[in-house]
N, C-alpha and C. Protein backbone atom coordinates (compact mmCIF):
# COMPACT_ATOMS: atom_id res chain seq x y z
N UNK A 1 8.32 1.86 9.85
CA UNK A 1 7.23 1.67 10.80
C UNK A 1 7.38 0.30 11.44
N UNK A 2 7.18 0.03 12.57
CA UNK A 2 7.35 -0.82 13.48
C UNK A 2 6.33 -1.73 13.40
N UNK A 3 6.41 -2.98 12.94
CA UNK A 3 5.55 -3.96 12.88
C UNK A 3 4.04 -3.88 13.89
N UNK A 4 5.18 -4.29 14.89
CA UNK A 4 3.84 -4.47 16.31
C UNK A 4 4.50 -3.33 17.72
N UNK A 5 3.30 -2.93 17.74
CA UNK A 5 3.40 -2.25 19.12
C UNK A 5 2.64 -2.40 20.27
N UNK A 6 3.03 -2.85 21.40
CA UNK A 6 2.78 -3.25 22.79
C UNK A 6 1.39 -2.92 22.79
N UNK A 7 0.41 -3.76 22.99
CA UNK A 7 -1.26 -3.65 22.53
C UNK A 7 -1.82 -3.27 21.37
N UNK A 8 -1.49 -3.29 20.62
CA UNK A 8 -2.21 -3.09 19.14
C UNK A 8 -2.90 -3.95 19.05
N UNK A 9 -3.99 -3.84 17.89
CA UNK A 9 -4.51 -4.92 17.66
C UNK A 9 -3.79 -5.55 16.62
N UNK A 10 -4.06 -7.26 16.50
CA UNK A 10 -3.41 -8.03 15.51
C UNK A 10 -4.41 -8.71 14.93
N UNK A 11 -4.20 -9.06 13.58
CA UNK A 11 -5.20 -9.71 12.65
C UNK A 11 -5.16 -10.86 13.24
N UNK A 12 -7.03 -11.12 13.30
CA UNK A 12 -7.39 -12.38 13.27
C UNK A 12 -7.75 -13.18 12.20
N UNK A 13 -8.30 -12.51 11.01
CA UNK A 13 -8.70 -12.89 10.00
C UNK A 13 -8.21 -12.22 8.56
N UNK A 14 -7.80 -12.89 7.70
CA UNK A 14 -7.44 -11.83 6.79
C UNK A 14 -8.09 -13.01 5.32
N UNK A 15 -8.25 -12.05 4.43
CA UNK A 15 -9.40 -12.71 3.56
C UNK A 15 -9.08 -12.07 2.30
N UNK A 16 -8.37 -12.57 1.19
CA UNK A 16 -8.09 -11.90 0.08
C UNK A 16 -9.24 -12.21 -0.78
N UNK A 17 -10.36 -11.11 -1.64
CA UNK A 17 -11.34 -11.04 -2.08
C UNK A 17 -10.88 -10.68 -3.55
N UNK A 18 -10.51 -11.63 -4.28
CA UNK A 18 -10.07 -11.53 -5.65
C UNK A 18 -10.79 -10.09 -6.44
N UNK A 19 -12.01 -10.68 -6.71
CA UNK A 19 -13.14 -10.65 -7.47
C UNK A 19 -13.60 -8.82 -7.15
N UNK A 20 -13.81 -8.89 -5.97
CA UNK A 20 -14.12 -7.45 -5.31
C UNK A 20 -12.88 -6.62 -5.29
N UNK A 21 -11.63 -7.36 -5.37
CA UNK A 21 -10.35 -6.64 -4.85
C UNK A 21 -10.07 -5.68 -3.51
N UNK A 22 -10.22 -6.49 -2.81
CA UNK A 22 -10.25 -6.07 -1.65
C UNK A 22 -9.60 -6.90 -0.59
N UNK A 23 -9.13 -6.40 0.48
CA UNK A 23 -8.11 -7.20 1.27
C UNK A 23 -8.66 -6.94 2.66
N UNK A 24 -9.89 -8.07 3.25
CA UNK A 24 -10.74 -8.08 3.92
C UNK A 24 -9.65 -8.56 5.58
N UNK A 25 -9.39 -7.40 6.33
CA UNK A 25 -8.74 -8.00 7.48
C UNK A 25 -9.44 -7.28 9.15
N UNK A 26 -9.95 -8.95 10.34
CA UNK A 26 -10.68 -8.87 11.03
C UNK A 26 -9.51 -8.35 12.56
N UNK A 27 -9.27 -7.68 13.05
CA UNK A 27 -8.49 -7.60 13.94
C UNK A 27 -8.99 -7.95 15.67
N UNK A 28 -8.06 -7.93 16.13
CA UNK A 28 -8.28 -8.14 18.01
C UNK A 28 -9.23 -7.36 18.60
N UNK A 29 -9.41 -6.17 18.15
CA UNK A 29 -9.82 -5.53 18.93
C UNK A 29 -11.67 -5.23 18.71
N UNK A 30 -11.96 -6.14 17.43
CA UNK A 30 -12.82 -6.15 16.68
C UNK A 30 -12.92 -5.62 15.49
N UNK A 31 -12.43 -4.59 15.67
CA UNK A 31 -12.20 -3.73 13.73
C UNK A 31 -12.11 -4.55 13.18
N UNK A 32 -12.97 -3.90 11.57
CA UNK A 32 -12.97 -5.20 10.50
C UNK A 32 -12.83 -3.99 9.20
N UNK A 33 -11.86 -4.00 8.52
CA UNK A 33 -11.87 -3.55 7.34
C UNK A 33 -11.80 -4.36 6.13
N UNK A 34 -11.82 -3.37 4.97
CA UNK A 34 -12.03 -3.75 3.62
C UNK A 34 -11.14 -2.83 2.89
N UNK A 35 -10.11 -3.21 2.53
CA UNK A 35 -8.86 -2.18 2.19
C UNK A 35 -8.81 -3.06 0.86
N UNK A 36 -9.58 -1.48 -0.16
CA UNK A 36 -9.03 -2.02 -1.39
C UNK A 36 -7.38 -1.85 -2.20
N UNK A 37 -7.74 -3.18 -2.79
CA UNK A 37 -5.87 -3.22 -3.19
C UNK A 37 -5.43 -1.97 -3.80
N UNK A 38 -6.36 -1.14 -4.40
CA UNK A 38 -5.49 -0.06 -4.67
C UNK A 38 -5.20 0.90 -4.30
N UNK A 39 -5.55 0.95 -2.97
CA UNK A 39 -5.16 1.63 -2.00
C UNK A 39 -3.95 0.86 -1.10
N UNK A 40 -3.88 -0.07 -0.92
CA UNK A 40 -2.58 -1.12 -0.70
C UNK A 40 -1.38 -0.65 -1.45
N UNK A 41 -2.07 0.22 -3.00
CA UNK A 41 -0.92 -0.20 -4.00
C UNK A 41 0.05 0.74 -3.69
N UNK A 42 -1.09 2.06 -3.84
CA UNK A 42 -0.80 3.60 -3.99
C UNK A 42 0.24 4.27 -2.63
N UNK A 43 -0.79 3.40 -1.52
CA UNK A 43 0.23 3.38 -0.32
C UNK A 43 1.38 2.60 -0.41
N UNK A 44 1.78 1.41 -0.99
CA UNK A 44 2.87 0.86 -0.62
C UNK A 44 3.88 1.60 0.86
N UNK A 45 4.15 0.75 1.24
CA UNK A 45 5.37 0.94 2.07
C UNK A 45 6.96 1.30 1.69
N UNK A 46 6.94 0.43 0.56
CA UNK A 46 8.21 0.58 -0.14
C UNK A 46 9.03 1.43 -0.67
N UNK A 47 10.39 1.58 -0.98
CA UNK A 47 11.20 2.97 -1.18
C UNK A 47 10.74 3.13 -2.75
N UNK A 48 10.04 2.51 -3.20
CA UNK A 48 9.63 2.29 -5.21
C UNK A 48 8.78 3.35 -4.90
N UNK A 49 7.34 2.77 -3.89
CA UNK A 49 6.69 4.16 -3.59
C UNK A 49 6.71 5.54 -2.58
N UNK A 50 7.47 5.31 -1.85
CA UNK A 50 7.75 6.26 -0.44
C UNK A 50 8.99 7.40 -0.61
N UNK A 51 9.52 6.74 -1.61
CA UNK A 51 11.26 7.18 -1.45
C UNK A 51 12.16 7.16 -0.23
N UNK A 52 12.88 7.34 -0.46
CA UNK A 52 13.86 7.38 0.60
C UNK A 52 13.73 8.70 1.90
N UNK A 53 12.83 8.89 1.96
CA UNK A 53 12.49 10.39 3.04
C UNK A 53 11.19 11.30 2.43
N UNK A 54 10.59 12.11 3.71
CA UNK A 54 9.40 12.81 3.22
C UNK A 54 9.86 13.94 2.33
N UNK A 55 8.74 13.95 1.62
CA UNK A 55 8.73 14.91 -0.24
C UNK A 55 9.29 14.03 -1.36
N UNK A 56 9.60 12.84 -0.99
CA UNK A 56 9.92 11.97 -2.42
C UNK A 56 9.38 10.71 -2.92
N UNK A 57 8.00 11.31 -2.35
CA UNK A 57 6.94 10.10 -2.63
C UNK A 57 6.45 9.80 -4.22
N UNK A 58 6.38 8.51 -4.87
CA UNK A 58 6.31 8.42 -6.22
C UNK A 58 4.69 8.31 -6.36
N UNK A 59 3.93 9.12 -6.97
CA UNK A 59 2.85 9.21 -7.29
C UNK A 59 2.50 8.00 -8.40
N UNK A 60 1.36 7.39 -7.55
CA UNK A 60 0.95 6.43 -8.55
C UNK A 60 -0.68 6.02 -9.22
N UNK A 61 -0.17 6.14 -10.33
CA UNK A 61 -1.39 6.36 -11.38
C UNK A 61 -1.51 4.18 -11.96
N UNK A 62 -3.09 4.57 -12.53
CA UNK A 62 -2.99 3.44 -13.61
C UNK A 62 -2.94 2.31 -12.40
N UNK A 63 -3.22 2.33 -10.93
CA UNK A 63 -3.64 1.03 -10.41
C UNK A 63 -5.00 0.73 -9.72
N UNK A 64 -5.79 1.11 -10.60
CA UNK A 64 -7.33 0.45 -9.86
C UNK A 64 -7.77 -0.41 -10.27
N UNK A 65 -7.18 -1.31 -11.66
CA UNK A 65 -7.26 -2.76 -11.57
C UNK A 65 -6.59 -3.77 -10.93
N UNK A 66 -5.67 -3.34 -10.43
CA UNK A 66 -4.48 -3.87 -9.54
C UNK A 66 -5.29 -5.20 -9.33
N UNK A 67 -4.49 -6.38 -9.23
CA UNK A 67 -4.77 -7.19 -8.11
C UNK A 67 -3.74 -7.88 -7.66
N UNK A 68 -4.37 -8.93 -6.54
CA UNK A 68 -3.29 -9.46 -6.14
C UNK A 68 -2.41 -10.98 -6.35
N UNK A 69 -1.64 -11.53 -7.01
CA UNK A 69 -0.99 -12.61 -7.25
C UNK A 69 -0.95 -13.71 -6.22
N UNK A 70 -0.47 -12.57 -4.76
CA UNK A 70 0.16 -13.81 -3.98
C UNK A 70 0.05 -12.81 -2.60
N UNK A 71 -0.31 -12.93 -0.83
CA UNK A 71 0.25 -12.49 0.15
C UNK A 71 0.91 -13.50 0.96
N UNK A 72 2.01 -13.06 1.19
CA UNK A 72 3.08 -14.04 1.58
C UNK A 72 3.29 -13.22 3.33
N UNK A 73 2.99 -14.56 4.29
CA UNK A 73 3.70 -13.84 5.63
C UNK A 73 4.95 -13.31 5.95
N UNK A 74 5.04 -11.92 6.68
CA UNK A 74 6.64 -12.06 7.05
C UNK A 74 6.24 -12.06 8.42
N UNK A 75 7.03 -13.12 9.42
CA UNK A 75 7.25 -13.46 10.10
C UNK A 75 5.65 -13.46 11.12
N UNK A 76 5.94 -12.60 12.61
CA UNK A 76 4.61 -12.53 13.50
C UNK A 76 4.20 -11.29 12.71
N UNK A 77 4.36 -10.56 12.07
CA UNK A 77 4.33 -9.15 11.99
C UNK A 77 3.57 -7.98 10.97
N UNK A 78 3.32 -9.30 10.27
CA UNK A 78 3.02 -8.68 8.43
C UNK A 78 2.63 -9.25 7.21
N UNK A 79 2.36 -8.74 6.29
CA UNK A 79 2.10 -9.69 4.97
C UNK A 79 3.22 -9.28 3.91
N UNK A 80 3.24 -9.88 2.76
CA UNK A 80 3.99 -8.91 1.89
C UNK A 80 3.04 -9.59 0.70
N UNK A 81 2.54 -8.75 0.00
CA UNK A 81 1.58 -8.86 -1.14
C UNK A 81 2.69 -8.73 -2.77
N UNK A 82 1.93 -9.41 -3.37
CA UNK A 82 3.13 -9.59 -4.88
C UNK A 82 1.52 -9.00 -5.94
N UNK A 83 1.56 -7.90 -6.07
CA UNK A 83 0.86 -7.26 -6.95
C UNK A 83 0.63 -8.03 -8.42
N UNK A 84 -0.24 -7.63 -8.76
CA UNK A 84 -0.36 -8.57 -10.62
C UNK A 84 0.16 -6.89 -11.71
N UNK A 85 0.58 -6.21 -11.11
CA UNK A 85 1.55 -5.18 -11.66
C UNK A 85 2.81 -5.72 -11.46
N UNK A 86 3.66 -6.19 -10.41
CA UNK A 86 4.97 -6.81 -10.63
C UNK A 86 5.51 -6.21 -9.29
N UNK A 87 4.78 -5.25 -8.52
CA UNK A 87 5.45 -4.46 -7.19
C UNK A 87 4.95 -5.54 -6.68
N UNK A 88 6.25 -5.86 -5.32
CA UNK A 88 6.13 -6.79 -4.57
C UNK A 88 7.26 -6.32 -3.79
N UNK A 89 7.64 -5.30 -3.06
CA UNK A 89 7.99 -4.62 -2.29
C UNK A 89 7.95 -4.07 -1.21
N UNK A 90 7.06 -3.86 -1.02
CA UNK A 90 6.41 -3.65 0.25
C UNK A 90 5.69 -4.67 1.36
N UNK A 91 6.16 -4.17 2.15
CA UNK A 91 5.67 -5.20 3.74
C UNK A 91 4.75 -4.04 4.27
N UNK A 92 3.74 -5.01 4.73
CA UNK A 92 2.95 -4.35 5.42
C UNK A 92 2.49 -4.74 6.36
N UNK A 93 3.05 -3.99 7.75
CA UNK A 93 2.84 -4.65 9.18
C UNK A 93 1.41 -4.48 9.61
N UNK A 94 0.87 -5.15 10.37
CA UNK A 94 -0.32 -4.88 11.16
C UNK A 94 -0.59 -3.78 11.58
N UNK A 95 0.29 -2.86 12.05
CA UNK A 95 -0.39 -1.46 12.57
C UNK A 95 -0.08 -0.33 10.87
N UNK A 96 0.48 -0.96 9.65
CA UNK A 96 -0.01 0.16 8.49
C UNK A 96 -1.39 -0.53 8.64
N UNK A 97 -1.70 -1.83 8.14
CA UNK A 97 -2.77 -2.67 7.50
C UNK A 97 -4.06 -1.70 8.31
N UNK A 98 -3.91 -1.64 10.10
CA UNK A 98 -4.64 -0.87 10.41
C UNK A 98 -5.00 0.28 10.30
N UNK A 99 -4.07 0.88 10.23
CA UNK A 99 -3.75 2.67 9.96
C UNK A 99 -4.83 2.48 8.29
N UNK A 100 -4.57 1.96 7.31
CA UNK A 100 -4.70 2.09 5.75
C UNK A 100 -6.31 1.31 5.78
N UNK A 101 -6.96 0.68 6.98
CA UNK A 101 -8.05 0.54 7.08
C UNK A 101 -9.35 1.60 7.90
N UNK A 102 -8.40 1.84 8.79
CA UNK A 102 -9.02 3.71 9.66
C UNK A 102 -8.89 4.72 9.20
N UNK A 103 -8.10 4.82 8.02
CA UNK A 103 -8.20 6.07 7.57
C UNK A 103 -8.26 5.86 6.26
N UNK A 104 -9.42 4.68 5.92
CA UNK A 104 -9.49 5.32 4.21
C UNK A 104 -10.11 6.33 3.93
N UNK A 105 -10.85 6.89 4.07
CA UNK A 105 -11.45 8.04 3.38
C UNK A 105 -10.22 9.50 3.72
N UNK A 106 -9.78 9.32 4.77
CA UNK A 106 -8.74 10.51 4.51
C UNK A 106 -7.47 10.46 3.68
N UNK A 107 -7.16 9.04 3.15
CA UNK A 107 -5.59 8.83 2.13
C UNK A 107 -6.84 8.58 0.79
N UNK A 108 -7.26 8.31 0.55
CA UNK A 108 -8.34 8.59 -0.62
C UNK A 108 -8.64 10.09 -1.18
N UNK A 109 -8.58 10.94 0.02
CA UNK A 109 -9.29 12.79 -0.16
C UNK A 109 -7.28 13.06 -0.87
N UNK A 110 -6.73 12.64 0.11
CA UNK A 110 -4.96 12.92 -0.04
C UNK A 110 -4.48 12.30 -1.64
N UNK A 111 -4.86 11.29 -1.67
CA UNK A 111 -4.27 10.81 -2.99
C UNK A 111 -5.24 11.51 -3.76
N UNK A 112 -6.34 12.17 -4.00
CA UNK A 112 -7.33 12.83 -4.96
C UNK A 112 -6.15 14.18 -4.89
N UNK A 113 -5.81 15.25 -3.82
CA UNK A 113 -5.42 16.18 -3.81
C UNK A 113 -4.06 16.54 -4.84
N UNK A 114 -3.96 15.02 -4.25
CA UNK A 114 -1.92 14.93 -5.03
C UNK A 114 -1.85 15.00 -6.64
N UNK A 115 -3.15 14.07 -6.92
CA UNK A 115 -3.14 14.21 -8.39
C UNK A 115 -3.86 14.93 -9.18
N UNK A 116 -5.15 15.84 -8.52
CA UNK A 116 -4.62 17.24 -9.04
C UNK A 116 -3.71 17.93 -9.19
N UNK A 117 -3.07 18.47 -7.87
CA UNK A 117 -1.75 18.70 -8.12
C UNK A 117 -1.02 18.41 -8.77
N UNK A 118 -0.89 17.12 -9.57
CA UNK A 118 0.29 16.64 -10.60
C UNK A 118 -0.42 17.07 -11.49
N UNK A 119 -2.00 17.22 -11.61
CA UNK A 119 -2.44 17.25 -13.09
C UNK A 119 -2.43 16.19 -13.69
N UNK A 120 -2.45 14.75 -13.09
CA UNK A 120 -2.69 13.84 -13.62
C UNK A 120 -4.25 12.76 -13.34
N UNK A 121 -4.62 12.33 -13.97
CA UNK A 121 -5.84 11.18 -13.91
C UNK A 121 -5.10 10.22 -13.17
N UNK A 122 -6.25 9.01 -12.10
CA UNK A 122 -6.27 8.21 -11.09
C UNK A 122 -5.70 7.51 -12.11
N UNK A 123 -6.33 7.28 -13.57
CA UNK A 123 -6.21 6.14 -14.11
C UNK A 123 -5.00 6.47 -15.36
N UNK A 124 -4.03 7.27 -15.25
CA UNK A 124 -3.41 7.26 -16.51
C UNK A 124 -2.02 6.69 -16.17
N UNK A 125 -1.36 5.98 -17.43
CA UNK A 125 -0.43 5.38 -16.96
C UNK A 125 1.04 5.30 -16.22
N UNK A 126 1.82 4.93 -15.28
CA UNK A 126 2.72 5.42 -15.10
C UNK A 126 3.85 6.10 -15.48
N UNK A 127 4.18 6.84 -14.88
CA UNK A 127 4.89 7.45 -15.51
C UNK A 127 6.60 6.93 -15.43
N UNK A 128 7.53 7.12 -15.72
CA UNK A 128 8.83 6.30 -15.85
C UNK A 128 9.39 7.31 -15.08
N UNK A 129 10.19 6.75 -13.52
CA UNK A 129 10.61 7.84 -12.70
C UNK A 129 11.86 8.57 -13.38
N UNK A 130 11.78 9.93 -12.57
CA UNK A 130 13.40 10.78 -13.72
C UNK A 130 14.32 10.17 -12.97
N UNK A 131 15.59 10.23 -13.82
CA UNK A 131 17.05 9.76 -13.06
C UNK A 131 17.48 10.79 -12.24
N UNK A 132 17.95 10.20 -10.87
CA UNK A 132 17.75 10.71 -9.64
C UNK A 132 19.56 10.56 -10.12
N UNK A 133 20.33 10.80 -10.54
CA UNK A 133 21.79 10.92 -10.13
C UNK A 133 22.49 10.17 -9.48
N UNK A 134 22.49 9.10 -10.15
CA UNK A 134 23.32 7.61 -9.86
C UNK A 134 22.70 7.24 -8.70
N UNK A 135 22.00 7.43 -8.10
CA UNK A 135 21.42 6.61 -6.72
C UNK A 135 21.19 5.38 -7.00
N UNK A 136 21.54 4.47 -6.09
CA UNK A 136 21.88 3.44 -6.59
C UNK A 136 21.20 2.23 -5.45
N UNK A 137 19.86 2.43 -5.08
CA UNK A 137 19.81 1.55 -3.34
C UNK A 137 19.01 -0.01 -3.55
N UNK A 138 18.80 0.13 -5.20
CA UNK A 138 18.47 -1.34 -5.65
C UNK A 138 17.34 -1.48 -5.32
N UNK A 139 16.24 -0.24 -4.60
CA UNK A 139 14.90 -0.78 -4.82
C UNK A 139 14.18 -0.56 -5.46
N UNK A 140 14.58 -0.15 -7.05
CA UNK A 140 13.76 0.56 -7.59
C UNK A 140 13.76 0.00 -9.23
């Protein structure tokens, strides 16, 4: 996903809320969300959580205490957050940050669906991914 796109809005304010866990960001256009970290988590950007292409997304359990350590800028474009789980992988440009603030209640209904489907609890612990057959792309 492409950092910035020709009029988007861009954060004006961004406000890490320890305590509440929440990742309070004010944008251009006025939008103001409250994107809790574990929805930050679950979404990641990263190939740890996304996989390498659609259908090989790693379902993730056991992060609604999540918090956050550290958000570090990358460049005009993004943050990159260092989880107090140890994921610190993921970049997250201004137009996810937005996307993952406009549509929480629909990746909230989606991540509820998925883990029925697995048959697993929000809160049970991860699970240890299966060996994928020497793949080898070092982000994992």
């Amino acid at each position: 996903m492409a950092g910035l796109q020709a009029g988007a809005p861009t954060p004006q304010s961004i406000t890490v809320h320890n305590k509440s866990k929440v990742l309070e960001v004010g944008f251009s256009d006025g939008a103001s969300f409250r994107i809790p970290f574990e929805l930050m988590r679950i979404y990641s950007p990263s190939a740890e959580v996304q996989g390498h292409g659609p259908g090989q997304e790693i379902l993730q359990t056991g992060k609604r205490n999540v918090g956050l350590q550290e958000l570090e800028p990358v460049g005009n474009y993004a943050v990159k957050p260092v989880f107090t789980d140890g994921h610190e992988s993921g970049i997250f440009s201004w137009n996810l940050l937005y996307e993952l603030g406009q549509k929480q209640d629909e990746l909230w209904a989606e991540y509820q669906r998925r883990l029925i489907a697995a048959g697993v609890d929000r809160d049970a612990p991860m699970m240890p991914a299966a060996p994928s057959g020497g793949h080898a792309c070092g982000s994992h």
